[in-house]
Protein backbone atom coordinates (compact mmCIF):
# COMPACT_ATOMS: atom_id res chain seq x y z
CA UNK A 1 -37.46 -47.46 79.69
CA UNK A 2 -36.26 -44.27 78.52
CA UNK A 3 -32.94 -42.51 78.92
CA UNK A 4 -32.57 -39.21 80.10
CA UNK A 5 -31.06 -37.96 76.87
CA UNK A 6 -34.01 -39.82 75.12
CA UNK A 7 -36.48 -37.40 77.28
CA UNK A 8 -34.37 -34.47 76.28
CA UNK A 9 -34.27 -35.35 72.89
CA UNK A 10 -38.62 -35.98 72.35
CA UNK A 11 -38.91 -32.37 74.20
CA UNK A 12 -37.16 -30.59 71.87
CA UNK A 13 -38.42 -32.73 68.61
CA UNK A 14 -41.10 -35.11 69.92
CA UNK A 15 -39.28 -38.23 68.69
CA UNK A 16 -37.23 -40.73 70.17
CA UNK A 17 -37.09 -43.19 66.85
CA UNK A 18 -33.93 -45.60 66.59
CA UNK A 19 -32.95 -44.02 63.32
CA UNK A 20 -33.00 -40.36 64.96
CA UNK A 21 -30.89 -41.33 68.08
CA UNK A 22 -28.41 -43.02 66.35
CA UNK A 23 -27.85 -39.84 64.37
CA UNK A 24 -28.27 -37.08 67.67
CA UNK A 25 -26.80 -38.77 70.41
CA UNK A 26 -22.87 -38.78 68.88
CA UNK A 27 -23.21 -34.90 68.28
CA UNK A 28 -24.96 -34.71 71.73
CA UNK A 29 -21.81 -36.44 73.49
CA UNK A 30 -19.10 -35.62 71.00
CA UNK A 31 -18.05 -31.97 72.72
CA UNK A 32 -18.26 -33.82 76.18
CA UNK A 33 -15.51 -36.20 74.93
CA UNK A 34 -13.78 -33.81 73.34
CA UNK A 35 -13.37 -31.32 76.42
CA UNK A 36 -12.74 -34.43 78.78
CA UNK A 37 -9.97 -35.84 76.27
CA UNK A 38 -8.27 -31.86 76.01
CA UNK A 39 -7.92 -32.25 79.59
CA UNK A 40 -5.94 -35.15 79.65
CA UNK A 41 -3.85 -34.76 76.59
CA UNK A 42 -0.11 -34.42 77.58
CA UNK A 43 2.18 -35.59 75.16
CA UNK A 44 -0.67 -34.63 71.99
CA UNK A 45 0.62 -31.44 72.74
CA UNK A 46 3.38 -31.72 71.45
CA UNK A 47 3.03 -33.64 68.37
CA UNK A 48 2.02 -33.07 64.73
CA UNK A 49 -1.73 -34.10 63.87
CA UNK A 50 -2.49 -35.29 60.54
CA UNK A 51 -6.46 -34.89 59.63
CA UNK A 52 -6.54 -35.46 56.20
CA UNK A 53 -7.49 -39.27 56.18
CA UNK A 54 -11.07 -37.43 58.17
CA UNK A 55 -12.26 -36.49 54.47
CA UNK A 56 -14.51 -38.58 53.01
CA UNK A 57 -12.95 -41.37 50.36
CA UNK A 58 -9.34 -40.62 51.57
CA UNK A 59 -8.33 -43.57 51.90
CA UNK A 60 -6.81 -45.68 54.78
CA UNK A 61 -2.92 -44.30 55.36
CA UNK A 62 -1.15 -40.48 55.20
CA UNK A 63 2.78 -40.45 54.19
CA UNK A 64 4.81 -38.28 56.05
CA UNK A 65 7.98 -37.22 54.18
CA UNK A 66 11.24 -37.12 55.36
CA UNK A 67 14.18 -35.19 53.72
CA UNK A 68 17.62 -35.07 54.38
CA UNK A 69 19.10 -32.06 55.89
CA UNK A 70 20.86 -29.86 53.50
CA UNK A 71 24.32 -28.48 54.56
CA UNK A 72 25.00 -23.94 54.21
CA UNK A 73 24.10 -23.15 50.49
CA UNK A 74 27.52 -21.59 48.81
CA UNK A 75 29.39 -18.62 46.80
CA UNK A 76 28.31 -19.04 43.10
CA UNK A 77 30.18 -17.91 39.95
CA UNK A 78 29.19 -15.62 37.77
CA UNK A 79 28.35 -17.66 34.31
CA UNK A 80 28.51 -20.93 36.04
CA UNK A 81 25.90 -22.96 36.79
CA UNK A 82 24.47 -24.09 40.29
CA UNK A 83 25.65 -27.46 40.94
CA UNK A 84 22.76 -29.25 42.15
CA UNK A 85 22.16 -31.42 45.53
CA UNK A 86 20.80 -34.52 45.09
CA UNK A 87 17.72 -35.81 47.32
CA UNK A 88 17.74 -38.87 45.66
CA UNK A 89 17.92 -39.82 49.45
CA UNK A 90 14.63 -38.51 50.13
CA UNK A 91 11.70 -40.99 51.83
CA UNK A 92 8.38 -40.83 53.89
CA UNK A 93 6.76 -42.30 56.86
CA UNK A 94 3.90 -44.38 56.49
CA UNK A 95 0.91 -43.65 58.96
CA UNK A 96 -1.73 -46.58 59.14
CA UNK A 97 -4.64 -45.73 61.68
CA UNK A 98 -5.77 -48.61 63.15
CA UNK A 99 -9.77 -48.90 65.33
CA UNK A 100 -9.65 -48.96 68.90
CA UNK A 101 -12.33 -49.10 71.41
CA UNK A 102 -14.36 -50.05 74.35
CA UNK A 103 -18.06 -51.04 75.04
CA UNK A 104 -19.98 -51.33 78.87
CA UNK A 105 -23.34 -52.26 79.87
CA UNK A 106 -25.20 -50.85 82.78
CA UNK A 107 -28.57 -52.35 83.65
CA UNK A 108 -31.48 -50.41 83.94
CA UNK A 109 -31.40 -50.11 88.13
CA UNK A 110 -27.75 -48.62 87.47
CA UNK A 111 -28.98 -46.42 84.78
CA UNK A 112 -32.06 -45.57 87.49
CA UNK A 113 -30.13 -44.47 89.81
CA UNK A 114 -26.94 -42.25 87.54
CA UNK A 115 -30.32 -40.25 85.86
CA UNK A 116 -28.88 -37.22 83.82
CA UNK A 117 -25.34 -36.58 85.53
CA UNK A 118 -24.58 -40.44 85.01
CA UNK A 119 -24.61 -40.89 81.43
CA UNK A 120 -22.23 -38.17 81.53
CA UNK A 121 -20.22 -40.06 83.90
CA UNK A 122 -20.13 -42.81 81.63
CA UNK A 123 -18.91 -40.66 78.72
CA UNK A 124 -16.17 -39.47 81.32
CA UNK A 125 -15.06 -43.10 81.94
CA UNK A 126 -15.05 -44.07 78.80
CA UNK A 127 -13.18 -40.81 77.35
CA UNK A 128 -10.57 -41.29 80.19
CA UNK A 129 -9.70 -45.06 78.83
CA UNK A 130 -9.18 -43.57 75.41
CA UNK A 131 -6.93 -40.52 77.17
CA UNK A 132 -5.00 -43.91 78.46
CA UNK A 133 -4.49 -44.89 74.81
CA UNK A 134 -3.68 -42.13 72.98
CA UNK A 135 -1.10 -40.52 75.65
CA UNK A 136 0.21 -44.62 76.44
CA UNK A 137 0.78 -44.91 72.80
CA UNK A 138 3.23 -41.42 72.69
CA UNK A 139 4.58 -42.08 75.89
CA UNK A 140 5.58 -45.76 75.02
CA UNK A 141 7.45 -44.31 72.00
CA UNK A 142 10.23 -43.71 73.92
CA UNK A 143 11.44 -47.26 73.03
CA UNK A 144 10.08 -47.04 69.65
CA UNK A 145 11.81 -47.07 66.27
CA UNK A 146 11.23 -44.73 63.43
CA UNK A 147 8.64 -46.80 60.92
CA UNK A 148 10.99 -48.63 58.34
CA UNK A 149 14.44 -48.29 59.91
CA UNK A 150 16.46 -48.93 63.39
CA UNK A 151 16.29 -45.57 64.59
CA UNK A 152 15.75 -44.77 68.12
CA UNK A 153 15.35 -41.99 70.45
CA UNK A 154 18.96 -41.08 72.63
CA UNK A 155 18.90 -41.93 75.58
CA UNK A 156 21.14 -40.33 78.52
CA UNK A 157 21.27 -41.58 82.10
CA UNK A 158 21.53 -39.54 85.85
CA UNK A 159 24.80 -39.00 86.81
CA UNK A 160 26.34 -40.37 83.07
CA UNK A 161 25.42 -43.97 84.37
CA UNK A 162 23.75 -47.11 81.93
CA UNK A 163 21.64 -49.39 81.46
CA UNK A 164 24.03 -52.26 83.65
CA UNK A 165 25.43 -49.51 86.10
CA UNK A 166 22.60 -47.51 86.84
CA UNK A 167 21.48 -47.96 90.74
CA UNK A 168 18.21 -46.19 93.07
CA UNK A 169 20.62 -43.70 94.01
CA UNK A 170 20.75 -42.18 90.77
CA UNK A 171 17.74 -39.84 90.69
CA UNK A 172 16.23 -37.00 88.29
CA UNK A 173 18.74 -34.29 88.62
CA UNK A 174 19.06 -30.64 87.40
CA UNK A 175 22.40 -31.86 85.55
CA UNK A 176 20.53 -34.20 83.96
CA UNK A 177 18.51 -31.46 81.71
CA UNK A 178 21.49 -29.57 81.32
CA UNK A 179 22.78 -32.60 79.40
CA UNK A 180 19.64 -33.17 77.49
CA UNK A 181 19.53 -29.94 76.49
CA UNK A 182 22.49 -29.35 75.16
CA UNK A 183 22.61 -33.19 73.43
CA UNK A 184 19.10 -31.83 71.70
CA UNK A 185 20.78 -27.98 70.99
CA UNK A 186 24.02 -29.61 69.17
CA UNK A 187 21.69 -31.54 66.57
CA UNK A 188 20.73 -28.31 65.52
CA UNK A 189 17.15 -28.84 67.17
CA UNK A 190 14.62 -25.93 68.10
CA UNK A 191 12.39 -25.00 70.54
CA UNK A 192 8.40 -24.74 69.98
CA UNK A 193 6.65 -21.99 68.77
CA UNK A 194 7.04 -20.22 72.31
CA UNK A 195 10.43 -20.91 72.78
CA UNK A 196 10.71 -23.90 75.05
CA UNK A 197 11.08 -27.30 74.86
CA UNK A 198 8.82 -29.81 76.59
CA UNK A 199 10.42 -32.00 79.01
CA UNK A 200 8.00 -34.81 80.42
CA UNK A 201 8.79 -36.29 83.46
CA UNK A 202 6.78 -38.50 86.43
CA UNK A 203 6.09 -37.39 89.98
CA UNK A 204 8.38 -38.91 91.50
CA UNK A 205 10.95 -37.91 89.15
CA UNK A 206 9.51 -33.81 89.73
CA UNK A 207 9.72 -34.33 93.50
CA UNK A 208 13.32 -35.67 92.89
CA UNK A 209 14.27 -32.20 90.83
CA UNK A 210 12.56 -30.25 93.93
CA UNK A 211 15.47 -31.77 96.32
CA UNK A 212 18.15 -30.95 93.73
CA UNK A 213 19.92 -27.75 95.72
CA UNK A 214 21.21 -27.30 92.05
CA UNK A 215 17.74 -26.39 90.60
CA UNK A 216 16.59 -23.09 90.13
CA UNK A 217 14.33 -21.93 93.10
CA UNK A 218 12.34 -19.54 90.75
CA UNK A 219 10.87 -22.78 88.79
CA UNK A 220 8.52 -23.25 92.12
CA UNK A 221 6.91 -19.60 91.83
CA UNK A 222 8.12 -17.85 88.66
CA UNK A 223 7.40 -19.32 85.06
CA UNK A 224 5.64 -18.03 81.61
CA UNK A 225 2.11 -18.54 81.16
CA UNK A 226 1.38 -21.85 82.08
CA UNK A 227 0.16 -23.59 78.58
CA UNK A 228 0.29 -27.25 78.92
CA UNK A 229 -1.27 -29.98 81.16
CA UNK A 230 0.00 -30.81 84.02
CA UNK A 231 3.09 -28.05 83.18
CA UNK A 232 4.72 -27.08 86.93
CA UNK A 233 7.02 -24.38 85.14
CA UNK A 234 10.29 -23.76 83.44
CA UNK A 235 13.75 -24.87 83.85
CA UNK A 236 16.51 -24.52 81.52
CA UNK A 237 14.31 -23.11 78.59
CA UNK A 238 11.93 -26.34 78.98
CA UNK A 239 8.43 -26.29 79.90
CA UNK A 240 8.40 -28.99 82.76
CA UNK A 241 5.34 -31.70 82.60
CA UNK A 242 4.21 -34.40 85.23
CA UNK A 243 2.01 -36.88 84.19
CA UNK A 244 2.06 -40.35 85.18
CA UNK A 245 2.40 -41.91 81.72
CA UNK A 246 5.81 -42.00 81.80
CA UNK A 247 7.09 -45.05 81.09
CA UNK A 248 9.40 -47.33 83.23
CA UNK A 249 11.44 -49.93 82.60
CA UNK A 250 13.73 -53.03 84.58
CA UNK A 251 17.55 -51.81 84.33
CA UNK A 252 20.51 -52.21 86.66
CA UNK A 253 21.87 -55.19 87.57
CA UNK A 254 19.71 -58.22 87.22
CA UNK A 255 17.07 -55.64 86.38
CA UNK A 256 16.46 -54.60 89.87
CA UNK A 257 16.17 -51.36 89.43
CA UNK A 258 13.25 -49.55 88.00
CA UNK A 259 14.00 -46.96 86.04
CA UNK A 260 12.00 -44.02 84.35
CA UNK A 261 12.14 -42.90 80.99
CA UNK A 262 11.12 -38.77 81.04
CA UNK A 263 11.13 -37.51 77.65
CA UNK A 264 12.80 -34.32 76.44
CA UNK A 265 10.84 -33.04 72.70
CA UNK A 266 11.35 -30.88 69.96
CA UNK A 267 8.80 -30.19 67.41
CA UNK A 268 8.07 -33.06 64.68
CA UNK A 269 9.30 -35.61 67.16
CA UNK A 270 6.35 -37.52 66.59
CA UNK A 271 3.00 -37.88 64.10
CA UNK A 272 -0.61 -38.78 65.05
CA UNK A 273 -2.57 -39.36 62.29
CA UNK A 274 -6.40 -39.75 62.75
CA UNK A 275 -8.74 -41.87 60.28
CA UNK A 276 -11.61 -41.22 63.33
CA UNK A 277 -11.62 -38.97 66.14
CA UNK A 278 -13.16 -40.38 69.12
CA UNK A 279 -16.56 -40.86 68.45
CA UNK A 280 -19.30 -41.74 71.58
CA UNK A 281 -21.97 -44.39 71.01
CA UNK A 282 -25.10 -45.10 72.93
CA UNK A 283 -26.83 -47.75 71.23
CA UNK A 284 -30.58 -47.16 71.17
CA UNK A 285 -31.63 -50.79 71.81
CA UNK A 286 -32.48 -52.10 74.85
CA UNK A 287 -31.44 -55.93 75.53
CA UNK A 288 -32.05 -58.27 77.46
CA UNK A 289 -36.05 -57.11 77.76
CA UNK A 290 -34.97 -53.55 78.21
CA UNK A 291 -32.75 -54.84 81.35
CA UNK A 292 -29.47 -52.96 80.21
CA UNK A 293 -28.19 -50.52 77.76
CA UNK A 294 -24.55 -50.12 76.37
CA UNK A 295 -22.23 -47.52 75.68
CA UNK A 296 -18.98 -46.94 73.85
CA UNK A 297 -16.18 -44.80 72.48
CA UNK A 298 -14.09 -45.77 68.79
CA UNK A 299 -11.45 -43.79 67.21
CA UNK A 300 -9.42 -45.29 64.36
CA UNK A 301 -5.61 -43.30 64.73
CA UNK A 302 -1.85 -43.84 64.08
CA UNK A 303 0.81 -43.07 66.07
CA UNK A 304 4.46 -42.83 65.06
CA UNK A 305 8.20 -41.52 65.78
CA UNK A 306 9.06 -39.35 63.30
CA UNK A 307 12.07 -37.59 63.86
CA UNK A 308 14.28 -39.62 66.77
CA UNK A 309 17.23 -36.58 66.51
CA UNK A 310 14.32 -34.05 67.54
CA UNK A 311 13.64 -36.41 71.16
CA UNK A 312 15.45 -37.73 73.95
CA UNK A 313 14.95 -39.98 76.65
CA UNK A 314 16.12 -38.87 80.41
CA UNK A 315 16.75 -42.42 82.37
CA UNK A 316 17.07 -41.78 85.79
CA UNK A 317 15.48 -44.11 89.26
């Protein structure tokens, strides 16, 4: 039985060997995960991506260096030297990729039936549960720590509650980013390249912000060029992002409440380093008597908070 990449493949070079489909069909499938993982990238927009460990022979882990912040330089003296700042003080960030991945099997009915459009179903599924790990990973960094210390993001809470007070009245509020932002503009943060922030936040949080008679009614029908996935508008000088990756977690009393951790970024928040893009794999061997073929996806990548002053985490139910 022959796939119907296999019959595309012996028209245009009249071969279907092992060796030579273990060498096309990654290139063949590569761009289709590629596009499908662009589409769901959220919060890999908005963090620094590390390629150098792709070279061949370079090695396993990527340091990210971290400096301290140097205060406003001063008057000097004619005929006296510069006395020097120490950055003795100075460290880095290790980045480790790690392999991930997932294998299926479809038997050869299934694979009867899907023809050409369902092999690139399969490469949809399977580039969708990598989207779920990449953009889990960033999104779960909100409770993360920066590699080698105690660091961790800020958080503030709707209507300047916490963790023990906070109750399901408390919802995402217009005041709420006017807090964030200003926490993030008094650590002497800045916006991206286009001058906004990003400010992730879940459905239900977005709906929440649409009730707020506070919010700015322009932010359903006016906003810059829309850039980012999922990206509604702009509020406050922050591009505003729903995606359901937003983490939640048990707070309140006795935990009862369930609260949602949006995510308001700066650039360098966060590092991805990658040792492997995501690759696609259709093994060439047919098992089980020809019965069933598998397919897969790998990437080998690191993940990290960098910077927690550049971040901040909105709580709200």
């Amino acid at each position: 039985m022959t796939l119907s990449t296999d019959e595309l493949i012996l028209k245009a070079t009249g071969s279907t060997s092992s060796a030579q489909l273990q060498a096309l069909i990654p290139q063949i499938w590569a761009s289709v995960i590629e596009r499908n993982l662009r589409l769901r990238a959220v919060f890999q927009q908005s963090v620094v991506e590390n390629t150098d460990l792709l070279a061949p022979e370079a090695g396993d882990q990527v340091y990210i260096p971290i400096l301290p912040d140097l205060a406003a330089l001063g008057t000097l003296t004619e005929g006296t030297d510069i006395t020097l700042t120490q950055l003795n003080n100075a460290s880095s960030i290790i980045l480790k990729p790690t392999e991930v991945g997932m294998a299926v099997e479809v038997t050869r009915k299934a694979l009867d039936r899907l023809k050409y459009d369902g092999i690139a179903e399969v490469m949809d599924r399977l580039s969708y549960s990598m989207s779920l790990n990449i953009e889990g990973r960033f999104a779960a960094l909100f409770n993360a720590t920066v590699p080698g210390t105690a660091t961790k993001l800020s958080a503030l809470y709707a209507n300047n509650k916490a963790t023990a007070t906070i109750t399901t009245t408390d919802t995402f509020s217009d005041q709420l980013i006017l807090n964030a932002v200003a926490a993030l503009e008094q650590a002497n943060n800045v916006p991206f390249d286009d001058g906004y922030y990003r400010l992730y936040i879940s459905p239900t949080q977005y709906a929440a912000l649409m009730m707020d008679q506070n919010t700015r009614q322009d932010l359903r029908y006016a906003a810059p060029d829309r850039l980012l996935t999922g990206e509604k508008g702009a509020l406050h000088g922050c591009r505003v992002v729903v995606t359901n990756y937003i983490q939640n977690t048990a707070e309140g009393s006795a935990g009862a409440v369930p609260v949602q951790n949006a995510m308001l970024l700066a650039p360098r928040w966060a590092a991805i380093a990658w040792k492997r893009r995501p690759q696609p794999i259709i093994d060439p061997t047919l098992y089980d008597m020809g019965r069933r073929r598998r397919f897969g996806i790998l990437a080998d990548y690191d993940a990290e908070l960098i910077h927690a002053e550049r971040a901040l985490v909105l709580k709200s139910a």
